[in-house]
C-alpha atoms as a PDB file:
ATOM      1  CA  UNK A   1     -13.868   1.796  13.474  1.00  0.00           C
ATOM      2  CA  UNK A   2     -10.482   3.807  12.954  1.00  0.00           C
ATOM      3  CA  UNK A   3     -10.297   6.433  10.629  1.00  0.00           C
ATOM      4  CA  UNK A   4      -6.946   7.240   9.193  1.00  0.00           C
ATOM      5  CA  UNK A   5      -5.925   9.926   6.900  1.00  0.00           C
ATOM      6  CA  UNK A   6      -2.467   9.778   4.809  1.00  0.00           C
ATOM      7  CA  UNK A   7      -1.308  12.877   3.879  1.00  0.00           C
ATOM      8  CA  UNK A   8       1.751  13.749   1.095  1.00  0.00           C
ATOM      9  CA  UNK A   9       2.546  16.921  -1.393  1.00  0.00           C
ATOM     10  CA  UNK A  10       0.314  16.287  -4.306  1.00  0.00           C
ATOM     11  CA  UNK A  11      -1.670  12.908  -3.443  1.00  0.00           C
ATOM     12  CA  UNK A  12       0.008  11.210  -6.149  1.00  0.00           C
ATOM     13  CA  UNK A  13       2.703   9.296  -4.898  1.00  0.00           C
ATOM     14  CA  UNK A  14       2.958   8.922  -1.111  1.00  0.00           C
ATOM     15  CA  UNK A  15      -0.061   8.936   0.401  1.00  0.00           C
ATOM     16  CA  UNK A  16      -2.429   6.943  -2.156  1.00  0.00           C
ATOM     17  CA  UNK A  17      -0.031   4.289  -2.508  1.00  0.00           C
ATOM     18  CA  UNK A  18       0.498   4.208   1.990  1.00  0.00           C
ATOM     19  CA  UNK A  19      -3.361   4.136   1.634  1.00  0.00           C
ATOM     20  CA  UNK A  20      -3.277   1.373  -0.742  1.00  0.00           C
ATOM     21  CA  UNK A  21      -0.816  -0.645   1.095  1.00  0.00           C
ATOM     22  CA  UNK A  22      -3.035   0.078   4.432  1.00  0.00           C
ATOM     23  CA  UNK A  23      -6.300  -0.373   2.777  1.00  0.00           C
ATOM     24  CA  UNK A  24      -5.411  -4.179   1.838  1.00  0.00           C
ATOM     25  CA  UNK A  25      -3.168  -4.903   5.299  1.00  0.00           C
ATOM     26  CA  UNK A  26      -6.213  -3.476   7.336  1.00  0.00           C
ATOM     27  CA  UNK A  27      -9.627  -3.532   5.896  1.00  0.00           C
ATOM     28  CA  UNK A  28     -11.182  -2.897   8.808  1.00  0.00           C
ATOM     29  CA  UNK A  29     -10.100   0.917   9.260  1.00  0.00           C
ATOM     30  CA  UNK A  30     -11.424   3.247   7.056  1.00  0.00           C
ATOM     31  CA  UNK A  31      -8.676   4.874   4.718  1.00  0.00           C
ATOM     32  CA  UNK A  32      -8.220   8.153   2.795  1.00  0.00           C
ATOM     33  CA  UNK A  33      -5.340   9.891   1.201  1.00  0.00           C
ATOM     34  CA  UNK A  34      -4.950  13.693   0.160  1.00  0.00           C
ATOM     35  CA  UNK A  35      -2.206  16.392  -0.579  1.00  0.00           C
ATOM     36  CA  UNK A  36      -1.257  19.634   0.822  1.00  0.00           C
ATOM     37  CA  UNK A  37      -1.438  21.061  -2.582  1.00  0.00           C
ATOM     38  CA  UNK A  38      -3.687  20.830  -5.007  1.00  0.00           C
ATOM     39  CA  UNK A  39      -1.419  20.848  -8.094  1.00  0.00           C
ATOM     40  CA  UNK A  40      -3.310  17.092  -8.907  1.00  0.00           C
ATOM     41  CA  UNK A  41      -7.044  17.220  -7.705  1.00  0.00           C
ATOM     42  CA  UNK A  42      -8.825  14.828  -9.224  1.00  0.00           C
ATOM     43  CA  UNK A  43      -5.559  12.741 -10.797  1.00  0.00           C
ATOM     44  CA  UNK A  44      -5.256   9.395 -10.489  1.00  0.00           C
ATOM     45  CA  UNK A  45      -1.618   8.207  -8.972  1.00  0.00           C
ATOM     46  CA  UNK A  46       1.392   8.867 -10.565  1.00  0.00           C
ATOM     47  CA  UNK A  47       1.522   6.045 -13.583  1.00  0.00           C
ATOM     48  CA  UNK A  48       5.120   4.729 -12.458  1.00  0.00           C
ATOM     49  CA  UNK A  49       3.839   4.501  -8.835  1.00  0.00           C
ATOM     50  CA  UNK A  50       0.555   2.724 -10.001  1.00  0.00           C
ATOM     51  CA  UNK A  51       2.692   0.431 -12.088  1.00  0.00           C
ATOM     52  CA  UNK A  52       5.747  -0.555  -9.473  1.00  0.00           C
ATOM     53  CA  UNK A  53       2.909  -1.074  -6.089  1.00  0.00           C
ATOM     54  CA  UNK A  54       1.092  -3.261  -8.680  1.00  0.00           C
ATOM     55  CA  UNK A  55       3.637  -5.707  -9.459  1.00  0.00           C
ATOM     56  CA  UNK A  56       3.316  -6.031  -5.541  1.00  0.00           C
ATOM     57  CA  UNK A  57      -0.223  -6.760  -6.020  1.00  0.00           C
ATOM     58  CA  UNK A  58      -1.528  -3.077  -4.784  1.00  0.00           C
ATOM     59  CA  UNK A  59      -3.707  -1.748  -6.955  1.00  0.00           C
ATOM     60  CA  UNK A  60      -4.504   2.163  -6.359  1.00  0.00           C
ATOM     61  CA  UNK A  61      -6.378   2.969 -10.190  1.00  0.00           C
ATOM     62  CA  UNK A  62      -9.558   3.788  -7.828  1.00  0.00           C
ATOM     63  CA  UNK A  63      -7.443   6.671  -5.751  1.00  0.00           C
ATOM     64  CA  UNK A  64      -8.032  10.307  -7.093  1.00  0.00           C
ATOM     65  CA  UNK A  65      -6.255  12.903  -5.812  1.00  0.00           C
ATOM     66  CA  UNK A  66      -7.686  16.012  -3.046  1.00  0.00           C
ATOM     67  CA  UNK A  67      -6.575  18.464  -1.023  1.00  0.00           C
ATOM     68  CA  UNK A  68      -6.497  18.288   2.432  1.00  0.00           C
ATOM     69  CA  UNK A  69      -8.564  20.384   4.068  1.00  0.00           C
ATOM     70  CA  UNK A  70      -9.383  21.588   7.921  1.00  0.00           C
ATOM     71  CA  UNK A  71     -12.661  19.342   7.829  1.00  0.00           C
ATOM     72  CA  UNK A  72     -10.224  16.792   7.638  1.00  0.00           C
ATOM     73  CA  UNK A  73      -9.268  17.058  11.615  1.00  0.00           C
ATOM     74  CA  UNK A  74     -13.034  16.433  12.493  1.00  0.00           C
ATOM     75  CA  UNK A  75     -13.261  13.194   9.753  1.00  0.00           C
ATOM     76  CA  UNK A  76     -10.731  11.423  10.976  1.00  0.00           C
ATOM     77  CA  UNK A  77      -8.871   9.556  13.864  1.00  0.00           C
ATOM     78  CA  UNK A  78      -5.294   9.630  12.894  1.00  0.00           C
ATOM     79  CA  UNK A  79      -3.704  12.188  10.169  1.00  0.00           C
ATOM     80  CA  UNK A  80      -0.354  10.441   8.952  1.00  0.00           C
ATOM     81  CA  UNK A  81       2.126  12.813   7.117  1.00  0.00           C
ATOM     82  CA  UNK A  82       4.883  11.745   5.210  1.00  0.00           C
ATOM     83  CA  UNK A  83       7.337  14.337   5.967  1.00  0.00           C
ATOM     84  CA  UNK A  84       7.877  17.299   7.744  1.00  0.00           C
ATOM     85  CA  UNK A  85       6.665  20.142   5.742  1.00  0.00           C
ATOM     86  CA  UNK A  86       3.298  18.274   5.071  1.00  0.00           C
ATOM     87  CA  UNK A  87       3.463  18.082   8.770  1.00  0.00           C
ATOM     88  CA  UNK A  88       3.624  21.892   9.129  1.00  0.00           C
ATOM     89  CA  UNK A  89       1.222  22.317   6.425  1.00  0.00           C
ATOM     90  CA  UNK A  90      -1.577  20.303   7.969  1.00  0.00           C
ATOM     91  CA  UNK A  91      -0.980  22.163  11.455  1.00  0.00           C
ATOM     92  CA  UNK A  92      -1.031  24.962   9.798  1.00  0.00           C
ATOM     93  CA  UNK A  93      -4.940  24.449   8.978  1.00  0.00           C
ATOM     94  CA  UNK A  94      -5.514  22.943  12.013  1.00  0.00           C
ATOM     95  CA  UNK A  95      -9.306  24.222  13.516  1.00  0.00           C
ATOM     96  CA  UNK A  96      -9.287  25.753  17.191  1.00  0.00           C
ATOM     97  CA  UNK A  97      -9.740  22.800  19.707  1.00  0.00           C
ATOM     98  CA  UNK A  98      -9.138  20.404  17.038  1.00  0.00           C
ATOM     99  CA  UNK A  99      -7.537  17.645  18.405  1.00  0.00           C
ATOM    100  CA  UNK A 100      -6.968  14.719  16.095  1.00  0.00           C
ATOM    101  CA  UNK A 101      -3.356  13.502  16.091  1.00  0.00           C
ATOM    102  CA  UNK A 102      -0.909  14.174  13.260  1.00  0.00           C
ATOM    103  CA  UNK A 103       2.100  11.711  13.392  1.00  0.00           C
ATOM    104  CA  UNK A 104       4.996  11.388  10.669  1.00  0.00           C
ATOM    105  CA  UNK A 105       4.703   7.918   9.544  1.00  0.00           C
ATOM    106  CA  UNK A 106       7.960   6.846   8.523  1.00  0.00           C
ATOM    107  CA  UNK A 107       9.020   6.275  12.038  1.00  0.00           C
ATOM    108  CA  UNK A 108       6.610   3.329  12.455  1.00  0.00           C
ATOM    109  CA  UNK A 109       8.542   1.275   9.843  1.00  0.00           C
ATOM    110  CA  UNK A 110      10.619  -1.405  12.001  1.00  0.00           C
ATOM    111  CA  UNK A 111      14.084  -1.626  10.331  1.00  0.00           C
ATOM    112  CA  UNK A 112      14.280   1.876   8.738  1.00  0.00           C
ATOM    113  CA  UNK A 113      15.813   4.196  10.602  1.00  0.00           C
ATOM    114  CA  UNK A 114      13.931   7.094   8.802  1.00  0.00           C
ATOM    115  CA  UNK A 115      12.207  10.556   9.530  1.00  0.00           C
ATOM    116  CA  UNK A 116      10.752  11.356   6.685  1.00  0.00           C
ATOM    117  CA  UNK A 117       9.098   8.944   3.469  1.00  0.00           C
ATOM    118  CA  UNK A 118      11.419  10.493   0.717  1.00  0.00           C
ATOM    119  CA  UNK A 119       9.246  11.135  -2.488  1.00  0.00           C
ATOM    120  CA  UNK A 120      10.082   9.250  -4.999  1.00  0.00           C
ATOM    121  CA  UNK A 121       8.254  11.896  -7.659  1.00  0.00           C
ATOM    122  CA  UNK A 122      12.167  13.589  -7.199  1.00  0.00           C
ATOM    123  CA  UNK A 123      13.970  10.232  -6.382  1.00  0.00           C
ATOM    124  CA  UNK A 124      12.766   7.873  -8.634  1.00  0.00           C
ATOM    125  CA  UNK A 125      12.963   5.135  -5.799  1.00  0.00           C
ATOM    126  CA  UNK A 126       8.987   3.910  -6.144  1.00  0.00           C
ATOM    127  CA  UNK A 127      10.577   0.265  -4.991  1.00  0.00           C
ATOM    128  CA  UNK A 128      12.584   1.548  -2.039  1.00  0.00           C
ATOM    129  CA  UNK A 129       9.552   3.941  -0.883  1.00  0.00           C
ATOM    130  CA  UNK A 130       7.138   1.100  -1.584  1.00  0.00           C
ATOM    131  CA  UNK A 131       9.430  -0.941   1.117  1.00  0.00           C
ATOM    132  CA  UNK A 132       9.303   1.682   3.437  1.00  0.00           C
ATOM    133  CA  UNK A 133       5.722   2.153   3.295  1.00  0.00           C
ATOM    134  CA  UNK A 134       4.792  -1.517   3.451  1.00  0.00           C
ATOM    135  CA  UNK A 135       6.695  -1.641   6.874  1.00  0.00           C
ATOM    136  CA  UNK A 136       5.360   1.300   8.334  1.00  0.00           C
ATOM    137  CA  UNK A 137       2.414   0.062   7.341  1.00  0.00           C
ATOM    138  CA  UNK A 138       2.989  -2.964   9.205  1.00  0.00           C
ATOM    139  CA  UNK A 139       4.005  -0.817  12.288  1.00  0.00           C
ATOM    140  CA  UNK A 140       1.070   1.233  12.309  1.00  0.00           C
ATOM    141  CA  UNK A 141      -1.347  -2.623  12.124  1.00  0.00           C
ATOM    142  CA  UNK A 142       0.393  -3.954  14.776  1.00  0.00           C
ATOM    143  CA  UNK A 143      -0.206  -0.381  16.745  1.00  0.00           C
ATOM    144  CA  UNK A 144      -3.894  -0.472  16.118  1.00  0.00           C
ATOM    145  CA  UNK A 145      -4.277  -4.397  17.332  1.00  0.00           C
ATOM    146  CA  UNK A 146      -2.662  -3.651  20.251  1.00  0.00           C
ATOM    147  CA  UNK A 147      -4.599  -0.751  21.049  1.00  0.00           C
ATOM    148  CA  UNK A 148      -7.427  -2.526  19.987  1.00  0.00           C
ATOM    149  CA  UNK A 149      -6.719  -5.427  22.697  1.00  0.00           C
ATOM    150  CA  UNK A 150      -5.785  -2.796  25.111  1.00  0.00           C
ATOM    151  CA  UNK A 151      -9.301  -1.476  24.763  1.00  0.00           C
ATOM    152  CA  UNK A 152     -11.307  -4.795  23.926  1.00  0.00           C
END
């Protein structure tokens, strides 16, 4: 069973909502989001967020909000940052001999020629990030079923 991790700022925006999205496109792998901060432990997502993924019929009101933590590396399969400072934040706590992978996961969105998921806390975009999620999403399913075949 996979284990995958998404990881944004302050688990309010980003990450629950990629978790979400992941959660309903893959219900086999077992899904978690947290933040590199902990400005919003125990929040639930960020009301416009909540409100924009569910007119897409993802619901998140479950999702609270943690920090990430270096038990994290041991927990999990796959750590998926949004961007490149939660990137260095996460290896930043990384345990010696840890060796879970941390990926950026805006590249696995086919058709987006994007780095980085850009949060739409500052931007306002929740559509336009919702988009990009949903295909990385997609990128990362079709990644796991072939790696699934691969090893099956």
């Amino acid at each position: 069973m996979t284990k995958l991790l998404f990881v944004c700022l302050g688990n309010i925006c980003r990450s629950p909502a990629a978790e979400a999205i992941f959660r309903k496109l893959y219900p086999a792998a077992i899904t978690d989001s947290a933040g590199t901060a902990g400005y919003h432990i125990g929040e639930p997502p960020y009301g416009p967020m909540q409100k924009t993924a569910l007119i897409r019929g993802i619901d998140m009101a479950d999702l609270r909000a943690r920090q990430f933590s270096p038990a994290d590396f041991s927990n999990f399969d796959l750590i998926l940052v949004m961007d490149r400072q939660n990137l260095r934040d996460v290896e930043a706590l990384r345990p010696k001999g840890a060796a879970t992978a941390v990926e950026l996961f805006a590249p696995m969105a086919a058709g987006f020629d994007m780095e980085e998921v850009p949060d739409p806390y500052y931007t306002r975009d929740f559509s336009g990030c919702l988009d990009l999620l949903e295909a990385a999403a997609e990128g990362l399913r079709q990644r796991l079923d072939l790696a699934q075949r691969d090893t099956g």
